[in-house]
C-alpha atoms as a PDB file:
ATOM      1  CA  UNK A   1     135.771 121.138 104.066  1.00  0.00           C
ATOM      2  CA  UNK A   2     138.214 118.405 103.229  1.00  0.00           C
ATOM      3  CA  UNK A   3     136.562 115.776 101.561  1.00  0.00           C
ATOM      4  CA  UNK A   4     137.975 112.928 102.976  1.00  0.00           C
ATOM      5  CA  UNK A   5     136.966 114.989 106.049  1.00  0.00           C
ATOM      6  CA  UNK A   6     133.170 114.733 105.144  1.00  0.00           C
ATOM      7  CA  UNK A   7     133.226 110.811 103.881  1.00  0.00           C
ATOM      8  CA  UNK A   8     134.565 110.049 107.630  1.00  0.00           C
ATOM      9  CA  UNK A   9     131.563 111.835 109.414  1.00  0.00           C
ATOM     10  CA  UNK A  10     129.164 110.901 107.098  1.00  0.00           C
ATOM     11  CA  UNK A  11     130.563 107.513 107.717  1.00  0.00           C
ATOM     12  CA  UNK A  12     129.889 108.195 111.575  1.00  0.00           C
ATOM     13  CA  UNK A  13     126.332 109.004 111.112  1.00  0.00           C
ATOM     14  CA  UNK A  14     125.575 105.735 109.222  1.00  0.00           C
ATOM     15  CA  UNK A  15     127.718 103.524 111.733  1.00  0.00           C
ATOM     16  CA  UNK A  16     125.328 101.743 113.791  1.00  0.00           C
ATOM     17  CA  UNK A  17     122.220 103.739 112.465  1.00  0.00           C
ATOM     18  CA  UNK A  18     119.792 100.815 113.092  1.00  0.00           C
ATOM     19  CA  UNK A  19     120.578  99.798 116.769  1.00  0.00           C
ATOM     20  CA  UNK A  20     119.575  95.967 117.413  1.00  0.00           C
ATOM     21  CA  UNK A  21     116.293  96.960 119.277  1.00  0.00           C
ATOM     22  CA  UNK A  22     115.023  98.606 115.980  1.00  0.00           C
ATOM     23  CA  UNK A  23     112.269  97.170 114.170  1.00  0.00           C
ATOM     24  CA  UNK A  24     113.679  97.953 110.927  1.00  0.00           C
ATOM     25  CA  UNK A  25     116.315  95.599 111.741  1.00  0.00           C
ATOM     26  CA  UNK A  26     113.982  92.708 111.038  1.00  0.00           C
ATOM     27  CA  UNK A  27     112.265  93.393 107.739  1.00  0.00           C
ATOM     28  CA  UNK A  28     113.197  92.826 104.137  1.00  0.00           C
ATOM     29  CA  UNK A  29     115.627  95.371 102.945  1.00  0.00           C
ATOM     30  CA  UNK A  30     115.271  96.938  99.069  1.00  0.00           C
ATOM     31  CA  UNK A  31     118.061  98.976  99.763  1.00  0.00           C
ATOM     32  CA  UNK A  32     120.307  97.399  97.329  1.00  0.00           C
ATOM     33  CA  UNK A  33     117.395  98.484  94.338  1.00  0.00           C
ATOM     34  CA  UNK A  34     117.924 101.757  95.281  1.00  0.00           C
ATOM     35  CA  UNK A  35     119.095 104.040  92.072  1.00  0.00           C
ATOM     36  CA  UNK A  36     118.969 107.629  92.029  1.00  0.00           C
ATOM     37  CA  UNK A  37     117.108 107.820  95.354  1.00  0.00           C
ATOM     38  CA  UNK A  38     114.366 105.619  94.107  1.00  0.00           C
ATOM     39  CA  UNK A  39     113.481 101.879  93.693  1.00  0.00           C
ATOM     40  CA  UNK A  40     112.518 100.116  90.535  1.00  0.00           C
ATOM     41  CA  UNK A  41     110.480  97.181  90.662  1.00  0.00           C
ATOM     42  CA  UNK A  42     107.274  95.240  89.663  1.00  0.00           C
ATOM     43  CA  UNK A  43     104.021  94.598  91.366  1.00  0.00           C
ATOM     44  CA  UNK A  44     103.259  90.328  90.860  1.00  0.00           C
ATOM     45  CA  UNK A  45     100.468  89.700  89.077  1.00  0.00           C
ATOM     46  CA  UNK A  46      98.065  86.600  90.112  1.00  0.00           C
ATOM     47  CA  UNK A  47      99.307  83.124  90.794  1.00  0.00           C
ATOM     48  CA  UNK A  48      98.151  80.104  88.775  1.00  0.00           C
ATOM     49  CA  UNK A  49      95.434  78.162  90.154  1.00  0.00           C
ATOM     50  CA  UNK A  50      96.127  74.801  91.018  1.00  0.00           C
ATOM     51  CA  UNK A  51      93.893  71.455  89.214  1.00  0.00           C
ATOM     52  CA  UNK A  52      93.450  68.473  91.397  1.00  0.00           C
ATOM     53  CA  UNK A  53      92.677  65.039  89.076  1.00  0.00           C
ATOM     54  CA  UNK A  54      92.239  66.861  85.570  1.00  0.00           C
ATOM     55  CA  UNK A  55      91.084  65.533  83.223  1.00  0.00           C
ATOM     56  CA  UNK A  56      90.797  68.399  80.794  1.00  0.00           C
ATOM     57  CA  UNK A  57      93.647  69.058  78.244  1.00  0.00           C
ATOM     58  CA  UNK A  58      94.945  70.611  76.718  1.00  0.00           C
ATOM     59  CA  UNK A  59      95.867  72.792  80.329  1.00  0.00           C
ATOM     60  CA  UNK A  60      95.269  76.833  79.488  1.00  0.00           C
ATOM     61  CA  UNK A  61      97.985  79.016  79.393  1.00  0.00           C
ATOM     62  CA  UNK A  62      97.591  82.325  81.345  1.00  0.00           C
ATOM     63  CA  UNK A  63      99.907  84.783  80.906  1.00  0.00           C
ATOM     64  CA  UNK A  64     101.532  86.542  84.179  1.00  0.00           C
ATOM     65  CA  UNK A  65     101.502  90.181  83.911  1.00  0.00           C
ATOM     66  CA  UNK A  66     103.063  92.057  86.248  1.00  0.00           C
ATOM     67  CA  UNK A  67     103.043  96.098  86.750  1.00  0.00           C
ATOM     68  CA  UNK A  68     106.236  98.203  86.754  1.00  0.00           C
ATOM     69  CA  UNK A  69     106.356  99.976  90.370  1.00  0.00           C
ATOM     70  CA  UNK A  70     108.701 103.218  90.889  1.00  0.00           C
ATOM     71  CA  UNK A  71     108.897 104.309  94.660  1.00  0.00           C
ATOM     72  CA  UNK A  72     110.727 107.579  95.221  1.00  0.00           C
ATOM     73  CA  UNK A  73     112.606 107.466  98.788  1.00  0.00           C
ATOM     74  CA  UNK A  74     111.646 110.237 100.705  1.00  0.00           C
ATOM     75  CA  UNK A  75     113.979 112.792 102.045  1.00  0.00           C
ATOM     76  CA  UNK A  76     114.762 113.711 105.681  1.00  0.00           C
ATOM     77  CA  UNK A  77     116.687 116.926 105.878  1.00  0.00           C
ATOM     78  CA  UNK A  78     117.993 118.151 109.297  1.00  0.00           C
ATOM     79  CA  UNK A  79     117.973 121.738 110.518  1.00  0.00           C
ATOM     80  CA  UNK A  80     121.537 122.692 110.373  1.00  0.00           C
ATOM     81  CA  UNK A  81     123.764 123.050 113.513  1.00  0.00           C
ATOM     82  CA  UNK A  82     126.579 125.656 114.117  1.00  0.00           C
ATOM     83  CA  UNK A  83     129.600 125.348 116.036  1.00  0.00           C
ATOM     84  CA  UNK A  84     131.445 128.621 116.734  1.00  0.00           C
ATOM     85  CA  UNK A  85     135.223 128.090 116.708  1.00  0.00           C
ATOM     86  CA  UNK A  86     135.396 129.796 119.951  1.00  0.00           C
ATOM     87  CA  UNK A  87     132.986 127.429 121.938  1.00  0.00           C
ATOM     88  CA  UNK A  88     134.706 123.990 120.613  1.00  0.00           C
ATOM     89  CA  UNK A  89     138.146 125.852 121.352  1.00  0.00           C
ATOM     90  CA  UNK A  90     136.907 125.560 124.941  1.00  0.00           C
ATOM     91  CA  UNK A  91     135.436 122.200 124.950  1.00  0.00           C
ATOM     92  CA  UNK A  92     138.047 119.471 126.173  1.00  0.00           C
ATOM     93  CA  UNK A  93     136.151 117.535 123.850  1.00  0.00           C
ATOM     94  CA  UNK A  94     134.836 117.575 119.888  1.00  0.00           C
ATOM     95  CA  UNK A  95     132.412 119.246 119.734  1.00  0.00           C
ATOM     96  CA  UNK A  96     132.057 119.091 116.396  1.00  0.00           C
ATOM     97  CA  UNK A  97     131.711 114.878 116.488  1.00  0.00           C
ATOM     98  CA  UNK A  98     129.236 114.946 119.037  1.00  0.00           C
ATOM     99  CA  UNK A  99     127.229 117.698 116.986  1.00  0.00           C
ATOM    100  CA  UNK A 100     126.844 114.927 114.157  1.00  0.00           C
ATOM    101  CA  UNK A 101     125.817 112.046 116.547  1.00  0.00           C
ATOM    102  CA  UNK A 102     122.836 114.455 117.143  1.00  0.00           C
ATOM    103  CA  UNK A 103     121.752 114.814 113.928  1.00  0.00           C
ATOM    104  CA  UNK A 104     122.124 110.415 113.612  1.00  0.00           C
ATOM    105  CA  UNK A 105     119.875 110.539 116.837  1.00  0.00           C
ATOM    106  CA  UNK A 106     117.487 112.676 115.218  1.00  0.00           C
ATOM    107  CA  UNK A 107     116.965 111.223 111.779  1.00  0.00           C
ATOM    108  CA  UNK A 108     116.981 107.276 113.191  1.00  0.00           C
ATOM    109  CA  UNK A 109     114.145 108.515 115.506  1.00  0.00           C
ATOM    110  CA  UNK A 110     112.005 110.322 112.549  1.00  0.00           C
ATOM    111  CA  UNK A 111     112.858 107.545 109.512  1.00  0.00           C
ATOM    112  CA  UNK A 112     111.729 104.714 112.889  1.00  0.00           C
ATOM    113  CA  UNK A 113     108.878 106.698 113.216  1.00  0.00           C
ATOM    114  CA  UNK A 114     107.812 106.749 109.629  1.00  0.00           C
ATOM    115  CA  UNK A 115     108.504 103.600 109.102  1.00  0.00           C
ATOM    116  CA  UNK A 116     106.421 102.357 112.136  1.00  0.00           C
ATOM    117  CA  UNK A 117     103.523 104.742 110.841  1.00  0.00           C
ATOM    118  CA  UNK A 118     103.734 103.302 107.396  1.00  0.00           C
ATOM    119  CA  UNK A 119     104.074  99.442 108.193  1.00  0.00           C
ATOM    120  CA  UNK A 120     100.634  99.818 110.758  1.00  0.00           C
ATOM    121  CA  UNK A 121      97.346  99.064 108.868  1.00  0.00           C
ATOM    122  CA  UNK A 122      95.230 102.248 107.858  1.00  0.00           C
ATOM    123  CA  UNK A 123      91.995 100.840 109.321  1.00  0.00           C
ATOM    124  CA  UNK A 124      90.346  97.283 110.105  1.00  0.00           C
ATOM    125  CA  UNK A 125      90.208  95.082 107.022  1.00  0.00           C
ATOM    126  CA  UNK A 126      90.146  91.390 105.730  1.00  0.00           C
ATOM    127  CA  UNK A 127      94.336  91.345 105.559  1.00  0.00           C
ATOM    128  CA  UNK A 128      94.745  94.498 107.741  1.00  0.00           C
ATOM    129  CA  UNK A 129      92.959  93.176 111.392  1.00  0.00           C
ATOM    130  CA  UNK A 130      92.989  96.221 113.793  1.00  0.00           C
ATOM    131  CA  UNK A 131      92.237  94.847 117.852  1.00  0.00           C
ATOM    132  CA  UNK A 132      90.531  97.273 120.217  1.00  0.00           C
ATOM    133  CA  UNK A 133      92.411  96.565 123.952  1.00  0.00           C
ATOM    134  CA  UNK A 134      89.514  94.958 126.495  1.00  0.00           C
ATOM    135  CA  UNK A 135      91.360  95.351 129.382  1.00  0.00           C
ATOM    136  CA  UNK A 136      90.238  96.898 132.710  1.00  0.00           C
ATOM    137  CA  UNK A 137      89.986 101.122 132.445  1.00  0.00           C
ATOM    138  CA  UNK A 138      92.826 103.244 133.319  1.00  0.00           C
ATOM    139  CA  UNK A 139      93.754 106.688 132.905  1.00  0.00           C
ATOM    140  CA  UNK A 140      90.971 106.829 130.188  1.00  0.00           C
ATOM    141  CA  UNK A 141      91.750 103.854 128.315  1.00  0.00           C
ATOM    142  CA  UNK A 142      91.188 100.100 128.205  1.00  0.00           C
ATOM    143  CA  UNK A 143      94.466  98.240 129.146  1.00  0.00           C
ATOM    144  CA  UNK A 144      96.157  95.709 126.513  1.00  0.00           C
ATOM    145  CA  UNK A 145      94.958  91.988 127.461  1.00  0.00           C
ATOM    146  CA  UNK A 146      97.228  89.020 126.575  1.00  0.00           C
ATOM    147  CA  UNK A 147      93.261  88.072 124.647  1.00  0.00           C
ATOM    148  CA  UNK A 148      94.242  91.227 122.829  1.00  0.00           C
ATOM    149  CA  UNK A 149      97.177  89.230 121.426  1.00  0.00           C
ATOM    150  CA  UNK A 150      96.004  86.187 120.756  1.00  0.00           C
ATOM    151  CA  UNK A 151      93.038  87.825 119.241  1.00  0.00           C
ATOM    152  CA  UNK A 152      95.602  89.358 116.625  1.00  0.00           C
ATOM    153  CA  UNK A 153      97.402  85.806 116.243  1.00  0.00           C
ATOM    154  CA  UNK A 154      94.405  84.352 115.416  1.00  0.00           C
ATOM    155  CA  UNK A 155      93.562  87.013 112.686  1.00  0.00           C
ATOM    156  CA  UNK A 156      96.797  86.396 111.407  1.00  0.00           C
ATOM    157  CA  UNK A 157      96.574  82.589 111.201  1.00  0.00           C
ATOM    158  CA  UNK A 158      93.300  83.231 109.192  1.00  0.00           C
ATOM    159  CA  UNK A 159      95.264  84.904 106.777  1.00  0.00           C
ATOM    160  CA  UNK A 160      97.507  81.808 106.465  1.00  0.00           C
ATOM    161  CA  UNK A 161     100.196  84.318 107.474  1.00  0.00           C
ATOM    162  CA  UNK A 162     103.436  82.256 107.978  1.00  0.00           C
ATOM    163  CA  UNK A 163     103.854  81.637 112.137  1.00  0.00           C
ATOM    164  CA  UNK A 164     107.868  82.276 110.995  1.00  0.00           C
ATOM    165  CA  UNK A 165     109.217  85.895 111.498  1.00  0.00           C
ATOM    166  CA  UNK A 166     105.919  87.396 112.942  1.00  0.00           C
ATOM    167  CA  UNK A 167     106.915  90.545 114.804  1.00  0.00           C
ATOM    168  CA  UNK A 168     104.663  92.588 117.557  1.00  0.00           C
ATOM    169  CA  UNK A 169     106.248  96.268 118.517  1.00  0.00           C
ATOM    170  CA  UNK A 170     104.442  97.262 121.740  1.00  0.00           C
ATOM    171  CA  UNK A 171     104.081 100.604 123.012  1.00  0.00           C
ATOM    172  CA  UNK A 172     105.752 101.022 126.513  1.00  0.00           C
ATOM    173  CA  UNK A 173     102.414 101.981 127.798  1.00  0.00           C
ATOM    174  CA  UNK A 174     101.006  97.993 126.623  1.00  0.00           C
ATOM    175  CA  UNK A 175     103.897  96.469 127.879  1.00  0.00           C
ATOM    176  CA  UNK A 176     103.418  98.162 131.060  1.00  0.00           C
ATOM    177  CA  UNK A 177     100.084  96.357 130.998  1.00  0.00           C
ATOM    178  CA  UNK A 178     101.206  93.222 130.569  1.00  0.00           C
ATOM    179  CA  UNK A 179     103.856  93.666 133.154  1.00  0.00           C
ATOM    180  CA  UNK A 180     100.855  94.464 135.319  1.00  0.00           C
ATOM    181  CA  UNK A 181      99.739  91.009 134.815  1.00  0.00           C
ATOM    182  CA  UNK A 182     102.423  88.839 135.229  1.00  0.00           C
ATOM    183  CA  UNK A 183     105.755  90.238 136.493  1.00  0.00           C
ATOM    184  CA  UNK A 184     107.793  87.383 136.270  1.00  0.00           C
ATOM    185  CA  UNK A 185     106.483  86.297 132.895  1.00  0.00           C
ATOM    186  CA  UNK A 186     106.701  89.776 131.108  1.00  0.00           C
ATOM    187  CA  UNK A 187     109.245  92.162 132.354  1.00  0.00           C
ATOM    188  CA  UNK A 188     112.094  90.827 130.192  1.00  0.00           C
ATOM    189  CA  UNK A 189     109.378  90.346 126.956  1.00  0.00           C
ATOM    190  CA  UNK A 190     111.097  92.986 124.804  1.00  0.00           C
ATOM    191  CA  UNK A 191     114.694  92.011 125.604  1.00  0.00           C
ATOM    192  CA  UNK A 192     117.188  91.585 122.971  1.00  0.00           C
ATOM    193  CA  UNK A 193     118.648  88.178 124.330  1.00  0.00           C
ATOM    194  CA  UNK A 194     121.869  86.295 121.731  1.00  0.00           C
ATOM    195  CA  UNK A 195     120.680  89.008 118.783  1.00  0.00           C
ATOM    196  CA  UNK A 196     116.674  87.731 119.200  1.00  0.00           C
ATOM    197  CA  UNK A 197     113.851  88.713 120.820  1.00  0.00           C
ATOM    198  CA  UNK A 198     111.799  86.981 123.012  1.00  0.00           C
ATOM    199  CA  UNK A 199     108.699  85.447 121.986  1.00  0.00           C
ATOM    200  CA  UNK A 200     105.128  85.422 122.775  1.00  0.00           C
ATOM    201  CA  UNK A 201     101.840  83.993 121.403  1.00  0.00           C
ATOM    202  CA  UNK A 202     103.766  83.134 117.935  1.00  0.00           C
ATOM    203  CA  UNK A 203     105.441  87.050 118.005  1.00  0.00           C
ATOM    204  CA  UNK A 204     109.091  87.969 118.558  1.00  0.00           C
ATOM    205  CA  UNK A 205     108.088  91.331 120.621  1.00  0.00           C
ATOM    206  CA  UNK A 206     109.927  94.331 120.349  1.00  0.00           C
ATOM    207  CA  UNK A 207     108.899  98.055 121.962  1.00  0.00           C
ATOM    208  CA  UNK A 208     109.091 101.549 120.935  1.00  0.00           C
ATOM    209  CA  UNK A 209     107.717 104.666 121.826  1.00  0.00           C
ATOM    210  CA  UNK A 210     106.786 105.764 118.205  1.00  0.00           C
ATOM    211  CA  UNK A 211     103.593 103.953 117.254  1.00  0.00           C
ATOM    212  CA  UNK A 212     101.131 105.485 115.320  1.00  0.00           C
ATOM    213  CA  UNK A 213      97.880 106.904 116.396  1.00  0.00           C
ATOM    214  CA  UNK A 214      94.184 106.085 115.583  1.00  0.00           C
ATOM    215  CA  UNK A 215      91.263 108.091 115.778  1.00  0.00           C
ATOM    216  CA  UNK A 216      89.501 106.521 118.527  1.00  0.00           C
ATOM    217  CA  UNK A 217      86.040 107.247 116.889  1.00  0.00           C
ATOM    218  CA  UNK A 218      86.739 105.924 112.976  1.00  0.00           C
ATOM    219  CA  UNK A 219      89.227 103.538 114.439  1.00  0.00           C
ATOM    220  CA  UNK A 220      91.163 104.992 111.352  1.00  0.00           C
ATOM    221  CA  UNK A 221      95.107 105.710 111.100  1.00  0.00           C
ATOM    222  CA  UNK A 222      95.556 109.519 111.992  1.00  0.00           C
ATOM    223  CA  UNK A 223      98.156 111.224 109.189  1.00  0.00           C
ATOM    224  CA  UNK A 224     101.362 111.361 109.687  1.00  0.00           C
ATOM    225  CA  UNK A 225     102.208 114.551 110.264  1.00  0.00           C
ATOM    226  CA  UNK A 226      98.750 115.905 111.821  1.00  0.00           C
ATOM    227  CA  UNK A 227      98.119 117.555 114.996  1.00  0.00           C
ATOM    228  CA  UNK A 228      97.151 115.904 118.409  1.00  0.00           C
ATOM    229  CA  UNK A 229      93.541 115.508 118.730  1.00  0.00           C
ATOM    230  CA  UNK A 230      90.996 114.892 121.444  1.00  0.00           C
ATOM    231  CA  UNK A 231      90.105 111.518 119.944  1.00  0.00           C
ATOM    232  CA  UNK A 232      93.674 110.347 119.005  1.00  0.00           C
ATOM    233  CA  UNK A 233      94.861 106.595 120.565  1.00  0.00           C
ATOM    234  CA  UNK A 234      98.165 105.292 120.949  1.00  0.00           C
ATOM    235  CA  UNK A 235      98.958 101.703 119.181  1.00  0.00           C
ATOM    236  CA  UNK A 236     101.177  98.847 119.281  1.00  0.00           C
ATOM    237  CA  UNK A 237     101.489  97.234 115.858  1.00  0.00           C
ATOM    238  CA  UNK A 238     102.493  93.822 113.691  1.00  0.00           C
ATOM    239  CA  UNK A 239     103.940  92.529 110.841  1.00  0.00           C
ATOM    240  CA  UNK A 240     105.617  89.324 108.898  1.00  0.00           C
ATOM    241  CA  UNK A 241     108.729  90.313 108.136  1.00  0.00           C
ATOM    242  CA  UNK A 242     108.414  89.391 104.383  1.00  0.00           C
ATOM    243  CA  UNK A 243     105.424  91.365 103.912  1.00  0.00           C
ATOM    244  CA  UNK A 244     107.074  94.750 104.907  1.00  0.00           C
ATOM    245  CA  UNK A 245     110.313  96.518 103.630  1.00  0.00           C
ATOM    246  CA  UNK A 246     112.725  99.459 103.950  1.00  0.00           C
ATOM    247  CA  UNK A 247     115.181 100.839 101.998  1.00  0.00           C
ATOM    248  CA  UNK A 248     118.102 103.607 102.480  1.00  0.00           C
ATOM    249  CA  UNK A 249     119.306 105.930 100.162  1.00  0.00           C
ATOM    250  CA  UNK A 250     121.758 108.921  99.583  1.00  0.00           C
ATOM    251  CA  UNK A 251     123.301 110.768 102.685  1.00  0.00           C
ATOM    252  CA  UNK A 252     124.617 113.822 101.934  1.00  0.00           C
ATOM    253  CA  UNK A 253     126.352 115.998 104.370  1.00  0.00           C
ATOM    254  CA  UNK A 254     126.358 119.899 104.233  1.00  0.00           C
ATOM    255  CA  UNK A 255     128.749 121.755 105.688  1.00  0.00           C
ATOM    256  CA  UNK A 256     130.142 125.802 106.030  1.00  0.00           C
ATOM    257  CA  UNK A 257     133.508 125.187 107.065  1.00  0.00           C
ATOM    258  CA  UNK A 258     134.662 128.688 108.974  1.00  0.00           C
ATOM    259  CA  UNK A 259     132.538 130.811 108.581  1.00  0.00           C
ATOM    260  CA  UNK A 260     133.590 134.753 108.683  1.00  0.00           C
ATOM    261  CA  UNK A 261     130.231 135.962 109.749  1.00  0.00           C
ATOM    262  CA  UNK A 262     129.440 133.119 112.280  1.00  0.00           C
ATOM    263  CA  UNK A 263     132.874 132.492 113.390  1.00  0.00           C
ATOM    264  CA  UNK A 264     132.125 129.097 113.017  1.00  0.00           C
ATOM    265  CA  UNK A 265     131.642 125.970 111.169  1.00  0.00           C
ATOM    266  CA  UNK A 266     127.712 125.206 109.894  1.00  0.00           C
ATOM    267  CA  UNK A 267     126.919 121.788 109.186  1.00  0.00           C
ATOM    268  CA  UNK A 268     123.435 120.036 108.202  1.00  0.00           C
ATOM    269  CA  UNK A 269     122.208 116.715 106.543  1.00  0.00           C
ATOM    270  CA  UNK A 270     119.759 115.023 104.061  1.00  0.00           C
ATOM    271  CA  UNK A 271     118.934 111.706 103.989  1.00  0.00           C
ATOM    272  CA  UNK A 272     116.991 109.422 101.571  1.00  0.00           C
ATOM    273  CA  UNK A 273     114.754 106.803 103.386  1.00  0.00           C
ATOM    274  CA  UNK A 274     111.493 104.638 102.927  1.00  0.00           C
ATOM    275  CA  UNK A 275     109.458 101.953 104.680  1.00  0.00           C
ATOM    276  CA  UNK A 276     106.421 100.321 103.408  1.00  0.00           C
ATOM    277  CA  UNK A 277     104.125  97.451 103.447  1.00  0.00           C
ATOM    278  CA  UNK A 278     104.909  95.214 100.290  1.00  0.00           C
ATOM    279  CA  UNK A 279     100.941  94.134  99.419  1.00  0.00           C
ATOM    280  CA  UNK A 280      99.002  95.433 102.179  1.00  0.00           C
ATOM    281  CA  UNK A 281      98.788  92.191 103.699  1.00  0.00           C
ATOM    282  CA  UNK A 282     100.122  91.010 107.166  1.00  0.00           C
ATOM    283  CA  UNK A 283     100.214  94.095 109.077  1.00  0.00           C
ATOM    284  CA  UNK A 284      97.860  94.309 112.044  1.00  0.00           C
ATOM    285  CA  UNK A 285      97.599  97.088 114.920  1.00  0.00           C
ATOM    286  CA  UNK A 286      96.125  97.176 118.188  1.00  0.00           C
ATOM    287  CA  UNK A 287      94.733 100.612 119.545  1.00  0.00           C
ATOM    288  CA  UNK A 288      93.831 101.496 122.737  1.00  0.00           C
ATOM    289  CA  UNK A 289      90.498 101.895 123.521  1.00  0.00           C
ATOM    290  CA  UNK A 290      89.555 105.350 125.083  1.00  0.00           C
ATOM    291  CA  UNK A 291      86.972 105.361 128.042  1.00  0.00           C
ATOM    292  CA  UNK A 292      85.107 108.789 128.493  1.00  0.00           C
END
């Protein structure tokens, strides 16, 4: 296949990858360290302390030693997709094109859900607060309260997390809840209005379907990739926006143009991709409770 061919829909599959309800959108982006499908960086080491009417001198000197970091991107390959010559021949239009806007769809959805997965808190700590809902029981669950919220907030504010660039992504299912309680106030919460979202309770709230799950027993983070269980929760999840990051690697398009034995063009895709929290710290989740 033409290369100039290739650059054009590999160009098309990273047009627009990020739409402006994503998440991703709004956190620091390491993209630009990215070198040979990994970033290079180093871990801070502790901050000076800070003397208030010394009188002791000579003042110490405490050397600053940070730790060299390497983070390997991982690598999101898509099951490849044929196109038999005779199908698109019949197809008033290409097929081919809208074969390749598939496989966007499908890696945006999986690197969004990783990166939601990886940005939630693994279980309740000191800079990682994880809310149970309180609300009334539904459908086996406790419903998100807007004292849910503000209970998060005001974990966050005891972390002396900046109030600027606080984000809460709700599940549909929580919004739902809060639409519950106040039509008017919430239906519009997630909205994208002028490029921002709306606010609440100190947040800019945004909603997607892709939250991690908890186990509703531990109150732990369930893996990534393991199987539905009886005691799995759904989530909705926070962050500051400088405490988080993502970065994008490599895209590298494979493709089988014509095909003798398939009578058809085969085309498939990899794609380098990472999202993480930067020190642990400001990243908060709230699970839904489960009633039995």
């Amino acid at each position: 296949m033409a290369t100039l061919q290739k650059e054009i829909w590999i160009n098309q599959l990273q047009e627009n990858f990020y739409p402006n309800s994503s998440f991703l959108n709004y956190v620091k982006d390491f993209s630009g360290l990215t070198e040979n499908n990994a970033i290079n960086m180093a871990e801070s080491g502790l901050d000076p302390d800070v003397l208030i009417n010394n009188t002791t001198y000579p003042i110490k000197v405490v050397q600053r030693i940070d730790t060299p970091i390497r983070i390997e991107l991982d690598l999101f390959e898509t099951e490849n997709t044929i196109v038999r010559r005779p199908e698109a021949i019949e197809y008033s239009y290409d097929q081919l094109e809208s074969v390749i806007m598939g496989h966007r769809n499908k890696l945006r959805s999986k690197t969004a859900e990783k990166g939601a997965h990886a940005f939630a808190p693994q279980k309740n700590g000191t800079y990682t607060p994880v809310i149970e809902t309180t609300g009334e029981i539904f459908n086996g669950r406790k419903r998100l309260t807007i004292e849910d919220i503000l209970s998060l907030k005001e974990r966050f504010d005891d972390m002396d997390i900046p109030i600027e660039k606080r984000f809460l992504v709700l599940n549909p299912k929580h919004l739902s809840d809060l639409i519950l309680i106040d039509v008017k106030s919430f239906k519009d919460l997630t909205d994208i209005k002028d490029g921002e979202p709306n606010k609440f309770a100190g947040f800019s709230v945004l909603q997607t379907s892709i939250t991690p799950r908890y186990n509703s027993t531990t109150k732990e983070k369930v893996g990534f990739s393991e199987e539905a269980a009886e005691t799995d929760t759904f989530s909705s999840f926070a962050f500051q926006a400088d405490e988080v990051m993502k970065a994008d690697g490599e895209i590298f398009m494979y493709a089988n143009e014509n095909d003798p034995e398939e009578r058809g063009t085969i085309i498939g895709f990899d794609k380098r991709f990472i999202a993480l929290p930067i020190r642990n710290k400001g990243i908060g989740a709230i699970i839904s409770t489960k009633v039995v």
